[in-house]
Protein backbone atom coordinates (compact mmCIF):
# COMPACT_ATOMS: atom_id res chain seq x y z
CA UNK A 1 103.57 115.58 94.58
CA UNK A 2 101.31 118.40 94.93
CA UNK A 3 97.94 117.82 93.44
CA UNK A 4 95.09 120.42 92.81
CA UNK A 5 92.21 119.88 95.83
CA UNK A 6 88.70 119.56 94.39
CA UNK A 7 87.17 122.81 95.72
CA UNK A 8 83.78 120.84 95.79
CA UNK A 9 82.73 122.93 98.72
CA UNK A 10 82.34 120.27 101.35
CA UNK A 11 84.68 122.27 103.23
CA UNK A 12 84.96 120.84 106.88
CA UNK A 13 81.62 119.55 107.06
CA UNK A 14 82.67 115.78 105.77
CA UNK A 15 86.65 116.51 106.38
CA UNK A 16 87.18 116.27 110.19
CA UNK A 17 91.13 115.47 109.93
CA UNK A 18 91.89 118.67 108.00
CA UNK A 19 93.67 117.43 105.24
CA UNK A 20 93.15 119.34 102.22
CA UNK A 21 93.55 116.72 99.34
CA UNK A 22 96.44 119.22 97.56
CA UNK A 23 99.08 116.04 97.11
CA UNK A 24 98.78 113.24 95.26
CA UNK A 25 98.83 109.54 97.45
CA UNK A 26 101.32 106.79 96.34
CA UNK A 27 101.83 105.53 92.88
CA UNK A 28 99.19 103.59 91.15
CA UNK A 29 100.52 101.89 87.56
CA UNK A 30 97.67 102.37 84.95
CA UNK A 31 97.36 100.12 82.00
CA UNK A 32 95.15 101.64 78.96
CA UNK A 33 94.54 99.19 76.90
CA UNK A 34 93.22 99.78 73.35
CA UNK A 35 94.06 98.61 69.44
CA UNK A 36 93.69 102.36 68.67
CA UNK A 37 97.18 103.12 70.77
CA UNK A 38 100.72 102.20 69.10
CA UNK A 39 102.23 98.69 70.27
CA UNK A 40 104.76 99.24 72.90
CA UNK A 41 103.62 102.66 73.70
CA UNK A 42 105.11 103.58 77.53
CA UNK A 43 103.48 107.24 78.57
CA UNK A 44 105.33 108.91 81.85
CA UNK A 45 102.24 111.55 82.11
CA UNK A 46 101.41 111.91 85.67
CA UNK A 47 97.64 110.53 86.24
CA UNK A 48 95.48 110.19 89.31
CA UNK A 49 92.35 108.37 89.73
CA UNK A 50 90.68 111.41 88.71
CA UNK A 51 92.01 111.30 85.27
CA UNK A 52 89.67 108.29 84.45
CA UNK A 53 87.01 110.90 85.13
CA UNK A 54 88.43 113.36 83.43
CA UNK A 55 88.93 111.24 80.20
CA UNK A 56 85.39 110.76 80.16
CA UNK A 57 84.30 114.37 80.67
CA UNK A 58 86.44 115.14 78.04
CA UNK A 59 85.63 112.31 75.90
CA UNK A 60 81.71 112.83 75.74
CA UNK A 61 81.77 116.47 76.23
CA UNK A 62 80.98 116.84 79.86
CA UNK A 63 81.53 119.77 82.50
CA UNK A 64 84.08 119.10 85.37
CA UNK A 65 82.45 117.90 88.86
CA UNK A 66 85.44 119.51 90.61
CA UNK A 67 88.08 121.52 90.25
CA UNK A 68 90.37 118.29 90.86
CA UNK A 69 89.52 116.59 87.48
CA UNK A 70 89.08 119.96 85.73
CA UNK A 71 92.96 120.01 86.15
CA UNK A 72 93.81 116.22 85.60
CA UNK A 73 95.57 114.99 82.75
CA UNK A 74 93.45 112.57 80.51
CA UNK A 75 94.47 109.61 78.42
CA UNK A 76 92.82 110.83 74.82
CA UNK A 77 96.06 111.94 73.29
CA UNK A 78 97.34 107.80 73.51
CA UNK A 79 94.82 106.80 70.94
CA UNK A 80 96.91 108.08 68.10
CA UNK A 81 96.41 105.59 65.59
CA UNK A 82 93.40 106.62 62.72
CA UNK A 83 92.42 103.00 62.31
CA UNK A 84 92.48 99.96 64.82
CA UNK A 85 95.63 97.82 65.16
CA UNK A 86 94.74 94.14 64.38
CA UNK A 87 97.95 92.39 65.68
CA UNK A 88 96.07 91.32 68.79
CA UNK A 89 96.21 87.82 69.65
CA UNK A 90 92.87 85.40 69.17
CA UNK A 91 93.68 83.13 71.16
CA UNK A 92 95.21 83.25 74.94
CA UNK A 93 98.66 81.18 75.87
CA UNK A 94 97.61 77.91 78.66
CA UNK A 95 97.49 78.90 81.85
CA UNK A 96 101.04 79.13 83.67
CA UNK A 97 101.74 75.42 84.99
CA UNK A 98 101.26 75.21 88.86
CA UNK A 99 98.40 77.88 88.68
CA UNK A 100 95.53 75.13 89.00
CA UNK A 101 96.36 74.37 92.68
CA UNK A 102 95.27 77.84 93.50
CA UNK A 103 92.03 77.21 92.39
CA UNK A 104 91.83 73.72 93.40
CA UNK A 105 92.69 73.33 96.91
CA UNK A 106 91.70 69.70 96.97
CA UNK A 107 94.72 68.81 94.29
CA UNK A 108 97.11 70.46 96.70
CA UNK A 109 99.27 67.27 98.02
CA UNK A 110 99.19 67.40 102.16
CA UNK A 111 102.96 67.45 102.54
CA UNK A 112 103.34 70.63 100.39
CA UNK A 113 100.00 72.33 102.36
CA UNK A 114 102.11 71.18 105.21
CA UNK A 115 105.20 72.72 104.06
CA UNK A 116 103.52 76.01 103.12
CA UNK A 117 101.69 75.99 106.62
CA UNK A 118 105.21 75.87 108.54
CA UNK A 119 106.52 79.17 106.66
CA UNK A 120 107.13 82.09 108.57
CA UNK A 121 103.94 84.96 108.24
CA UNK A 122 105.91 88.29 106.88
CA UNK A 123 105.80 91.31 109.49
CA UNK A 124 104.56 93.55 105.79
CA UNK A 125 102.99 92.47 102.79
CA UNK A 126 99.57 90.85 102.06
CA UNK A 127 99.11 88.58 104.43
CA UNK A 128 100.16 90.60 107.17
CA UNK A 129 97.44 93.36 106.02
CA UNK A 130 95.03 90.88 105.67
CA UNK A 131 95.20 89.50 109.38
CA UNK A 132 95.01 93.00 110.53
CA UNK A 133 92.04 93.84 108.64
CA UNK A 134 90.81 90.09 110.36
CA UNK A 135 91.52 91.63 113.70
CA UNK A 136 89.75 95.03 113.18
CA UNK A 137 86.44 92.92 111.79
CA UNK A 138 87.12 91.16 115.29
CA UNK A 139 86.64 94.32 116.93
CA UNK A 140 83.31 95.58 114.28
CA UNK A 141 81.84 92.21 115.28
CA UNK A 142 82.20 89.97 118.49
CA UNK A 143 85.01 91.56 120.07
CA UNK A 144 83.61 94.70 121.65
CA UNK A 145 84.65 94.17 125.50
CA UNK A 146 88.30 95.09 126.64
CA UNK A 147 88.14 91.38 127.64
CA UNK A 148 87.14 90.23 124.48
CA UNK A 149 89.59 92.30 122.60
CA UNK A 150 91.72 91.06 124.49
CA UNK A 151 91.87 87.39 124.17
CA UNK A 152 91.78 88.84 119.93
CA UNK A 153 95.02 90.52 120.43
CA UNK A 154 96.70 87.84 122.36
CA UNK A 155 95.41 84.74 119.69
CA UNK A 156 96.55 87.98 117.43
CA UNK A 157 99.86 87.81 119.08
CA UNK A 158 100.24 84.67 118.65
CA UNK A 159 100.39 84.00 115.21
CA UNK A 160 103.74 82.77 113.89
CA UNK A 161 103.27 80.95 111.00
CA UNK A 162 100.85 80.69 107.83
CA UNK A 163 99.29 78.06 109.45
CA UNK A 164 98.62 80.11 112.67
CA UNK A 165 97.18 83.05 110.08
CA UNK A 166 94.87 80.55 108.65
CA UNK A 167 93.66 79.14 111.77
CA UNK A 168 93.00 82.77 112.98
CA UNK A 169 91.17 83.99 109.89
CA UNK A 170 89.05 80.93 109.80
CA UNK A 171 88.00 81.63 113.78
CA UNK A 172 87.36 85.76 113.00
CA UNK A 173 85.21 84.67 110.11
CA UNK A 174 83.50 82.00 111.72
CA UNK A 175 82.56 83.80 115.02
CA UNK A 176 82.02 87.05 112.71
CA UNK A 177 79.47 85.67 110.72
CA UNK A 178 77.63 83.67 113.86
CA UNK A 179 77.58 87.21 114.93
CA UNK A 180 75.91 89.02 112.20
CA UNK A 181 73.50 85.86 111.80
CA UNK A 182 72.46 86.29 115.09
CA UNK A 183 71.89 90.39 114.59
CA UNK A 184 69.81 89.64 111.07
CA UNK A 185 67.19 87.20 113.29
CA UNK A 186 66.63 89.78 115.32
């Protein structure tokens, strides 16, 4: 979707890859939450992240920092009600049963850390953007000889299961942070 660029006059100077910032990236859902909006209120305006920005500007009276949020929609015209909605709950619902074992990993039982070890690691998804983003910190840390990367890419390789992701974030962290110890005594 085409977007308006920011005309903030860095020009080329900090943009090397040419792109000109005139389309909007994927979709990001924003939630506005407020008693001064109507309940159930669904708004299909088209925002981008400079709309926060702009909302603000707007808000509090400020000039536009570029021509990007000059042109953004802001969110001032969902607070519609005069005076503040007071159907908001006091009190918040128990926490979703099962949720605990994600922050206690000591109350996980072995055979189900076992069973969740053995599943397949997706080829998309979280964990699969996660391990690459282990790899690449490989490669800003230890890793900085063809040979080294090399052995990275093959334990990379190698991963099958979320077992085998585990095992491989836990070494990449490990030998990462050995490795920026050892820079910091320096």
């Amino acid at each position: 979707m085409p977007a308006v660029p920011p005309a903030d006059g860095s020009g080329t100077a900090y943009n090397q890859t040419g792109f000109t910032f005139d389309l909007l990236g994927v979709r990001v859902p924003a939630i506005v939450v407020s008693p001064l909006i109507a309940a159930g209120t669904v708004d299909h305006t088209v925002y981008d992240h400079s709309s926060v920005l702009a909302t603000v500007e707007r808000l509090f009276g400020f000039g536009a920092l570029t021509a990007r949020d000059a042109a953004a929609n802001d969110v001032r015209h969902l607070f519609s009600q005069a005076t503040a909605r007071t159907d908001c709950p006091t009190t918040l619902p128990p926490p979703v049963a099962g949720m605990g074992r994600v922050l206690r990993d000591s109350a996980v039982s072995e055979a189900t850390a076992s069973a969740e070890d053995a599943l397949p690691v997706a080829e998309a998804g979280n964990l699969a953007a996660f391990l690459a983003t282990a790899r690449k910190a490989a490669y800003d840390t230890y890793a900085t000889t063809p040979a080294e990367q090399a052995i990275v890419e093959q334990e990379y390789a190698e991963i099958a299961t979320r077992g085998d992701a585990k095992a491989f974030a836990a070494k990449v962290m490990a030998k990462a942070t050995r490795f920026r110890d050892a820079r910091q005594v320096r």
